[in-house]
C-alpha atoms as a PDB file:
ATOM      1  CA  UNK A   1     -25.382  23.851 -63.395  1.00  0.00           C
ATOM      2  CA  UNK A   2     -22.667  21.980 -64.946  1.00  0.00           C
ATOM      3  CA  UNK A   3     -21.610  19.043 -64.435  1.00  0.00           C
ATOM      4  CA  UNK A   4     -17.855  20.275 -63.126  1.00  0.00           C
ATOM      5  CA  UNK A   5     -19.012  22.403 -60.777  1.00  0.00           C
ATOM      6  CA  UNK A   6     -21.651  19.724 -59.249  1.00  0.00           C
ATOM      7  CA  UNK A   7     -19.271  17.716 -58.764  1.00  0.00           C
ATOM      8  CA  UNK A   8     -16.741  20.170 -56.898  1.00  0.00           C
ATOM      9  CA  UNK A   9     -20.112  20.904 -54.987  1.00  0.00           C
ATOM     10  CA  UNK A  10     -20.498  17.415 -54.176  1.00  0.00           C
ATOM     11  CA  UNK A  11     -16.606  16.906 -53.667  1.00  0.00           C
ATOM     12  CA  UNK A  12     -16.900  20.084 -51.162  1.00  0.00           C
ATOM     13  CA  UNK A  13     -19.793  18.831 -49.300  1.00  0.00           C
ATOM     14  CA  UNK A  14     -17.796  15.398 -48.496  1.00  0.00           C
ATOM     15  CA  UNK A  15     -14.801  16.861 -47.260  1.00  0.00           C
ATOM     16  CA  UNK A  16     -16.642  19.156 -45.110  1.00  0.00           C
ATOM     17  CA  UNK A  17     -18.753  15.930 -43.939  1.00  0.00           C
ATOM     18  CA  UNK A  18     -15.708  13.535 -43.248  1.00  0.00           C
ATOM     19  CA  UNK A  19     -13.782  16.233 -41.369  1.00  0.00           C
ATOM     20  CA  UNK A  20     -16.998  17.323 -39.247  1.00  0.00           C
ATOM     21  CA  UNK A  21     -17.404  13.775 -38.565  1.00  0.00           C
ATOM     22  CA  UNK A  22     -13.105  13.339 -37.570  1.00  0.00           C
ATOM     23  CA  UNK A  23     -13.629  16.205 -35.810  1.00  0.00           C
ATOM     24  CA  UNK A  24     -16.637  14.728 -33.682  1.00  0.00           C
ATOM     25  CA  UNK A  25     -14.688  11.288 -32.894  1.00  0.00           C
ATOM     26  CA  UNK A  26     -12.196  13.049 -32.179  1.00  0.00           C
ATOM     27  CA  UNK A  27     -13.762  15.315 -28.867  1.00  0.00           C
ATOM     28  CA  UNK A  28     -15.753  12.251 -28.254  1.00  0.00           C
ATOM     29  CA  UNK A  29     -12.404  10.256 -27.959  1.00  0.00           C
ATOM     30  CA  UNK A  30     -11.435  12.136 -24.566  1.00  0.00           C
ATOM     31  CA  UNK A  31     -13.965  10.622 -22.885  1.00  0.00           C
ATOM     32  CA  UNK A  32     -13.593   6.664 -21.714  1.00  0.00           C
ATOM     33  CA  UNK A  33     -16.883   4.686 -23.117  1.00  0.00           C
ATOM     34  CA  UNK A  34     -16.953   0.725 -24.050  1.00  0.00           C
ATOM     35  CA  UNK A  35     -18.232   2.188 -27.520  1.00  0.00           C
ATOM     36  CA  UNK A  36     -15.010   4.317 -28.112  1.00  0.00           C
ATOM     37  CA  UNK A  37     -12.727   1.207 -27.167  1.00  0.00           C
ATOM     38  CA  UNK A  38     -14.458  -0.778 -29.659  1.00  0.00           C
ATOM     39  CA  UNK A  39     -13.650   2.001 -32.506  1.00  0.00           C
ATOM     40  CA  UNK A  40     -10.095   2.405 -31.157  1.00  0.00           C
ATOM     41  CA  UNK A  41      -9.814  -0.929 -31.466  1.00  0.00           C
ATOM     42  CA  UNK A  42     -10.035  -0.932 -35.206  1.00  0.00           C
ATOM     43  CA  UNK A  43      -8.430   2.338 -35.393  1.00  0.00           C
ATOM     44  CA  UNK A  44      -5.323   1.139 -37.317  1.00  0.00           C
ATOM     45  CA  UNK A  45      -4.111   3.709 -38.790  1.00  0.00           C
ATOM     46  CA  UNK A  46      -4.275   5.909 -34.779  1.00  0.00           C
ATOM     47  CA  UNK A  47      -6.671   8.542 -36.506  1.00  0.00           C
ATOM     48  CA  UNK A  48      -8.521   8.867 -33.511  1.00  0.00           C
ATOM     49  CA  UNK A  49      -6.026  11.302 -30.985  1.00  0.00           C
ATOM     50  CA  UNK A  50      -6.334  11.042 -27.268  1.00  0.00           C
ATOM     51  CA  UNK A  51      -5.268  13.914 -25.024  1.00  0.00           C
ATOM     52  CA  UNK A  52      -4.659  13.640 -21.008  1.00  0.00           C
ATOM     53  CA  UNK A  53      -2.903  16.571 -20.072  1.00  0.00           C
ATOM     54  CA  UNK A  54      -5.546  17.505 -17.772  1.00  0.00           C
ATOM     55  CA  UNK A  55      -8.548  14.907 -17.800  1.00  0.00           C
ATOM     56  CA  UNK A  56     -10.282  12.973 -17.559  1.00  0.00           C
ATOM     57  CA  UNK A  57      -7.125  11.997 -14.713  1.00  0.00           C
ATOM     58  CA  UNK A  58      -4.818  14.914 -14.356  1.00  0.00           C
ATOM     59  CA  UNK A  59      -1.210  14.758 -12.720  1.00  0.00           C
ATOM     60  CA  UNK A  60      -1.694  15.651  -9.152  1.00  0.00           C
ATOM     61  CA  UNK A  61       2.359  14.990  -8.576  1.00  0.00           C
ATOM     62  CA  UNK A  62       5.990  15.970  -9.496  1.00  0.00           C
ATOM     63  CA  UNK A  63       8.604  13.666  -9.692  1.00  0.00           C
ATOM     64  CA  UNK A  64      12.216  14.657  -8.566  1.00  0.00           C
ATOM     65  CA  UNK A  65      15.308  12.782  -9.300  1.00  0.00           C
ATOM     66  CA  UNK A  66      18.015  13.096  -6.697  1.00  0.00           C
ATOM     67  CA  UNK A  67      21.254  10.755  -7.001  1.00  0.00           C
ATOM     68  CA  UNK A  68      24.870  10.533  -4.948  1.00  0.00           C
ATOM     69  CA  UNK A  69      28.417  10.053  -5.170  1.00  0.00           C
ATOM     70  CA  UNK A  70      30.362   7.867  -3.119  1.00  0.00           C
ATOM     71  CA  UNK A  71      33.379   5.458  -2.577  1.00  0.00           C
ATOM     72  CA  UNK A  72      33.149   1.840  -1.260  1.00  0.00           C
ATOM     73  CA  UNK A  73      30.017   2.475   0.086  1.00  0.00           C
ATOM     74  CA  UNK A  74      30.604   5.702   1.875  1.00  0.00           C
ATOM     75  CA  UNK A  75      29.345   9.073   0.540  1.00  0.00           C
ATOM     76  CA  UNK A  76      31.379  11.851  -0.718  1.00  0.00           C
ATOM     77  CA  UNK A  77      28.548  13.854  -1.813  1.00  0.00           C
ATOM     78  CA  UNK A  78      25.311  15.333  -0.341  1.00  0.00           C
ATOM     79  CA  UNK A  79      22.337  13.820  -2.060  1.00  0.00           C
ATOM     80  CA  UNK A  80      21.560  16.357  -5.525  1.00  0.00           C
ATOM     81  CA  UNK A  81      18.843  16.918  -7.525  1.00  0.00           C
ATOM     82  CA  UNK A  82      18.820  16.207 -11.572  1.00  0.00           C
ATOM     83  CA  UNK A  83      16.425  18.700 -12.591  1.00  0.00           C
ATOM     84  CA  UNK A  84      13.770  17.134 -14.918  1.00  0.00           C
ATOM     85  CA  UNK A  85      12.992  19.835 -16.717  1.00  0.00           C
ATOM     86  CA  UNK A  86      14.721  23.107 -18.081  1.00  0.00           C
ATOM     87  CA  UNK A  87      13.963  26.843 -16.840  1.00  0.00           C
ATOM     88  CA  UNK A  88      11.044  28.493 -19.200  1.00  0.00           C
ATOM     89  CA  UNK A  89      12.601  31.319 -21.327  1.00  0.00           C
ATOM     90  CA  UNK A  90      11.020  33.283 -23.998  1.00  0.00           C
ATOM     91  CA  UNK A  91      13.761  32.233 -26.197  1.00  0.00           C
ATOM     92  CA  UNK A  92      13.357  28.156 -25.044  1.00  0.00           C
ATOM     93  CA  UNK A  93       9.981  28.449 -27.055  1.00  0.00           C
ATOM     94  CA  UNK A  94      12.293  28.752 -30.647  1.00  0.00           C
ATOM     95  CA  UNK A  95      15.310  27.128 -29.794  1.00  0.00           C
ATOM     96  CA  UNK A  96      15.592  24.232 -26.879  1.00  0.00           C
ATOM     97  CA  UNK A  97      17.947  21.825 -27.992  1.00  0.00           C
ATOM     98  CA  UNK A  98      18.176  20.394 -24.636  1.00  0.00           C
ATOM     99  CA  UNK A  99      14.258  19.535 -24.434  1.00  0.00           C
ATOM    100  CA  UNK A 100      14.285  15.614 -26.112  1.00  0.00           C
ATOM    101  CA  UNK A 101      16.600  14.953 -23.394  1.00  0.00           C
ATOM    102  CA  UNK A 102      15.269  16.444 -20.571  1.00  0.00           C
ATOM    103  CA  UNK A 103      11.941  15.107 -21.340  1.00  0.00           C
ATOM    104  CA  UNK A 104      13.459  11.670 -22.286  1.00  0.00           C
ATOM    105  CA  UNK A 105      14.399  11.820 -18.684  1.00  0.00           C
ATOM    106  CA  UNK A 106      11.459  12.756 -17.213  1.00  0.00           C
ATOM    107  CA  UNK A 107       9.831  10.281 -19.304  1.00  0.00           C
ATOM    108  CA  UNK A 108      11.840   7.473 -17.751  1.00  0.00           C
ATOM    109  CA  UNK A 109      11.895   9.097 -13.997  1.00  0.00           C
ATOM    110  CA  UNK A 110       8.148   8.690 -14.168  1.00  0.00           C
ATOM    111  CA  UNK A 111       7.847   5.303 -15.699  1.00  0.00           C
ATOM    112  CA  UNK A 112      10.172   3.938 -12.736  1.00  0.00           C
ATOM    113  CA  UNK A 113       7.428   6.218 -10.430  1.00  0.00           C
ATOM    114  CA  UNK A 114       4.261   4.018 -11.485  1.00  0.00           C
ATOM    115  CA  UNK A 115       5.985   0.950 -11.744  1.00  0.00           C
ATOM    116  CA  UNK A 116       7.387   1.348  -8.448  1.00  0.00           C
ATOM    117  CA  UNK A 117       3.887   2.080  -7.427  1.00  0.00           C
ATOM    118  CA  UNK A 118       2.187  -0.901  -9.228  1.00  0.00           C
ATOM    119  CA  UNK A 119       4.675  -3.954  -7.555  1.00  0.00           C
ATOM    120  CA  UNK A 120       4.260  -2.380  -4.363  1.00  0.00           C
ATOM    121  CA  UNK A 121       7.144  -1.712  -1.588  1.00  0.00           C
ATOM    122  CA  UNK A 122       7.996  -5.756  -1.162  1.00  0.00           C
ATOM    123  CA  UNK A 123       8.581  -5.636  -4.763  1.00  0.00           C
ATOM    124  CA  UNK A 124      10.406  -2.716  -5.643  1.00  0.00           C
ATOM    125  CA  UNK A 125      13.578  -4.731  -6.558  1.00  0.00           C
ATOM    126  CA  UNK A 126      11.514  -5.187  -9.937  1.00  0.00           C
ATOM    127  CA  UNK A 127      11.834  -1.623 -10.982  1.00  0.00           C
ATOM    128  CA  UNK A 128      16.005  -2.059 -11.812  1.00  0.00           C
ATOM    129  CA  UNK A 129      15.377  -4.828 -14.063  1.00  0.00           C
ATOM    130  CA  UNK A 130      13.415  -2.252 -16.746  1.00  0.00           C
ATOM    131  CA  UNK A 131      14.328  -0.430 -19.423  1.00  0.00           C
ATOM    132  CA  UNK A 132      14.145   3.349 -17.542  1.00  0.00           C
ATOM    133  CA  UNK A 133      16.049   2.476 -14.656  1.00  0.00           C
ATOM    134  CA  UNK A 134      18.822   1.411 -16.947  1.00  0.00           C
ATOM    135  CA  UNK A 135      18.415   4.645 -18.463  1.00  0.00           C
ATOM    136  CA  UNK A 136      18.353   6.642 -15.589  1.00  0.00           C
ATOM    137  CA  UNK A 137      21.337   4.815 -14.350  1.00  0.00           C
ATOM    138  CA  UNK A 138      23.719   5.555 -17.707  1.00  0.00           C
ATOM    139  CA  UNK A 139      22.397   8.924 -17.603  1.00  0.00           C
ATOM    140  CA  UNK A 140      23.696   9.806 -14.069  1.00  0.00           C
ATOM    141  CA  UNK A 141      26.537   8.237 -14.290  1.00  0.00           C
ATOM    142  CA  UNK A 142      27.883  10.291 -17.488  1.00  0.00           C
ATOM    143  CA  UNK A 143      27.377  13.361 -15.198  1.00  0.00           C
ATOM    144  CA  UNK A 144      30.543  15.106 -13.854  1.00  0.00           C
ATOM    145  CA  UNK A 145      31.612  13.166 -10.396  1.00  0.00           C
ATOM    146  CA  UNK A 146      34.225  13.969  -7.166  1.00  0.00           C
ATOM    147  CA  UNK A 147      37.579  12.509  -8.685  1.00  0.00           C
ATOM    148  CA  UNK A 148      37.761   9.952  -6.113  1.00  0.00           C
ATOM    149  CA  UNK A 149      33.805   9.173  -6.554  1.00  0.00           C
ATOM    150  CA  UNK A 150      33.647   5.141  -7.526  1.00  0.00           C
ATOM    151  CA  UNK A 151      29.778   4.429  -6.931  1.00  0.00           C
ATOM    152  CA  UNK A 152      26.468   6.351  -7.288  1.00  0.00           C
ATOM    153  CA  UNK A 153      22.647   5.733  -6.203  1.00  0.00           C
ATOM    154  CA  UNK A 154      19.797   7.444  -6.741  1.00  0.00           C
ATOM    155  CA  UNK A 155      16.270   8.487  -5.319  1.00  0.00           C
ATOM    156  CA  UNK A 156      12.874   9.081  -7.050  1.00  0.00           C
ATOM    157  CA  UNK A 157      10.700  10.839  -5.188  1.00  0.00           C
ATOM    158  CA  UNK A 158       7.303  12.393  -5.318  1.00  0.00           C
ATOM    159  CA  UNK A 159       5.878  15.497  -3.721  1.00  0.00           C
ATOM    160  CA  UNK A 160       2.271  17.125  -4.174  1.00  0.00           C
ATOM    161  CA  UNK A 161       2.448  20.475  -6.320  1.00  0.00           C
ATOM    162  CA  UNK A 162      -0.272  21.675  -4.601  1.00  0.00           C
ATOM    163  CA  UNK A 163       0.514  21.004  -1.383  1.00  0.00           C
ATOM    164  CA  UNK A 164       4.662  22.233  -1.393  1.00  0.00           C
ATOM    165  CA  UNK A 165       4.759  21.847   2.497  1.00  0.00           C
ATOM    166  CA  UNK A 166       4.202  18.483   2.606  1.00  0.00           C
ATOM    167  CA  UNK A 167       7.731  16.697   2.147  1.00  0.00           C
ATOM    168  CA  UNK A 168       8.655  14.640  -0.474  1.00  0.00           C
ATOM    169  CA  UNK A 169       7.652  10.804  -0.324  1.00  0.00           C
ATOM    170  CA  UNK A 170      10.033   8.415  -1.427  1.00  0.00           C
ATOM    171  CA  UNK A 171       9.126   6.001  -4.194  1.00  0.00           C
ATOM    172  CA  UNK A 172      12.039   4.105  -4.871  1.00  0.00           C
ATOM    173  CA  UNK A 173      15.543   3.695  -4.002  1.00  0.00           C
ATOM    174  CA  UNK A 174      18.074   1.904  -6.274  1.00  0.00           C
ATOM    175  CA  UNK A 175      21.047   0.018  -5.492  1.00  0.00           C
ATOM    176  CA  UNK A 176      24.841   1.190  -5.341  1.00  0.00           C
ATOM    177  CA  UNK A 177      26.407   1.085  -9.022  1.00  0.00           C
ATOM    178  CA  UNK A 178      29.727   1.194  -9.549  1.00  0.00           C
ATOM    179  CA  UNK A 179      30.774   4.684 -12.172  1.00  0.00           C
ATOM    180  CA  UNK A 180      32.438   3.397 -15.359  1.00  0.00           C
ATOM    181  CA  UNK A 181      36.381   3.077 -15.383  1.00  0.00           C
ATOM    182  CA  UNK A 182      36.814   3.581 -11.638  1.00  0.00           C
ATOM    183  CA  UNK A 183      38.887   2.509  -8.720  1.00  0.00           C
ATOM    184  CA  UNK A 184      38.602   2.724  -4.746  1.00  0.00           C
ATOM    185  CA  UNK A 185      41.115   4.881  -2.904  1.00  0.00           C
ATOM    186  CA  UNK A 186      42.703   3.337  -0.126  1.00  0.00           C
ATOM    187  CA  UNK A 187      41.726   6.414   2.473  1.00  0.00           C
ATOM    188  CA  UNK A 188      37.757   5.921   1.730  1.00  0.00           C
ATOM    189  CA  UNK A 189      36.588   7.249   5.154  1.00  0.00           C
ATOM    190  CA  UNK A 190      33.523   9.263   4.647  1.00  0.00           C
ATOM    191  CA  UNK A 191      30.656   8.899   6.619  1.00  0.00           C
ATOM    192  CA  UNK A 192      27.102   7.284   4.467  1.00  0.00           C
ATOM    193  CA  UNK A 193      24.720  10.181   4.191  1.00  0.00           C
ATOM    194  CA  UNK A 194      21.408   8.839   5.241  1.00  0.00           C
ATOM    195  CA  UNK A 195      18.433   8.178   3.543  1.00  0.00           C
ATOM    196  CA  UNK A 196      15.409  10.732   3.509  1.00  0.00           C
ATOM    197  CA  UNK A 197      12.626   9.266   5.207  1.00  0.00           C
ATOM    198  CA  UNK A 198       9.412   8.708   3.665  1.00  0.00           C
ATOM    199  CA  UNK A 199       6.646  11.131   4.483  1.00  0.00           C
ATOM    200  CA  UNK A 200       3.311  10.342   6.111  1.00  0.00           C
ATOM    201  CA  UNK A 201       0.468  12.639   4.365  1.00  0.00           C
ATOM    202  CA  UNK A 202      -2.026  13.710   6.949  1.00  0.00           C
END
């Protein structure tokens, strides 16, 4: 055999053996072991993937946005919902131009959710100091408001997918902001709309 092809043999054989071998770490890698951390750990070039979609914890939860308008305090609007993610068309899977920022959103929306979560309800002030709620605030705030609107507010909430008759719990309620390059009427008379209540799961 000569010596070219032996070595494209050889050549063959190692490429097969190194991807085999990626491939292994790589199925191995969805599942949490002390073994796995250590090899993540030196991992410095992130060759090693990690998917969660589903496990080893799925999402058991939706998050829903819902903000509102008002003036000195007092609403003008009912309370709306920002949708977090787009209607699935057949044509969204070629063009979706909209999808960076919808996801960007949910992104953010969800990151407020755990945090939220994590300080508990005493501590919940915490969540406007980060980086998503500041996002979530500039974000609402460039959406089209009541002329007379002056403030806004918003909600995150959570509610069980598979369980759509249980109502929606609230995680988080942020303070009153005032909307960019706006001023108070003098007739602001409308009554506050109220805040949803948090649910009690059975």
């Amino acid at each position: 055999m000569p010596d070219r092809l032996v070595g494209t043999v050889m050549l063959t054989v190692a490429v097969i053996v190194v991807l085999a071998g990626w491939f292994a770490v790589s199925v191995v890698g969805q599942v949490d072991s002390r073994a796995l951390d250590w090899l993540k750990a030196r991992d410095h070039f992130s060759l090693i993937p990690r998917w969660t979609f589903f496990a080893p914890k799925p999402g058991t939860t939706d998050y829903h946005l819902v903000y509102q308008s008002s003036t000195d305090g007092r609403a003008l609007t009912e309370w709306r919902e920002e949708q977090l993610a787009d209607t699935r068309t057949v044509l969204g899977a070629v063009w979706n131009p909209s999808k960076r920022n919808k996801k960007a959103l949910c992104d953010a929306v969800r990151a407020m959710g755990r945090m939220a979560r994590e300080v508990g309800e005493e501590n919940t002030w915490q969540v406007q100091y980060s980086i998503s709620y500041i996002a979530v605030l500039s974000y609402l705030s460039g959406l089209p408001h009541p002329p007379s609107a002056t403030q806004i507010r918003f909600m995150v909430l959570e509610s069980d997918g598979f369980f759509p008759e249980w109502e929606p719990r609230l995680l988080f309620l942020s303070a009153v902001h005032a909307l960019p390059d706006r001023q108070p009427p003098d007739d602001a008379t409308a009554a506050p709309a109220p805040v949803p209540a948090a649910r009690t799961r059975p």
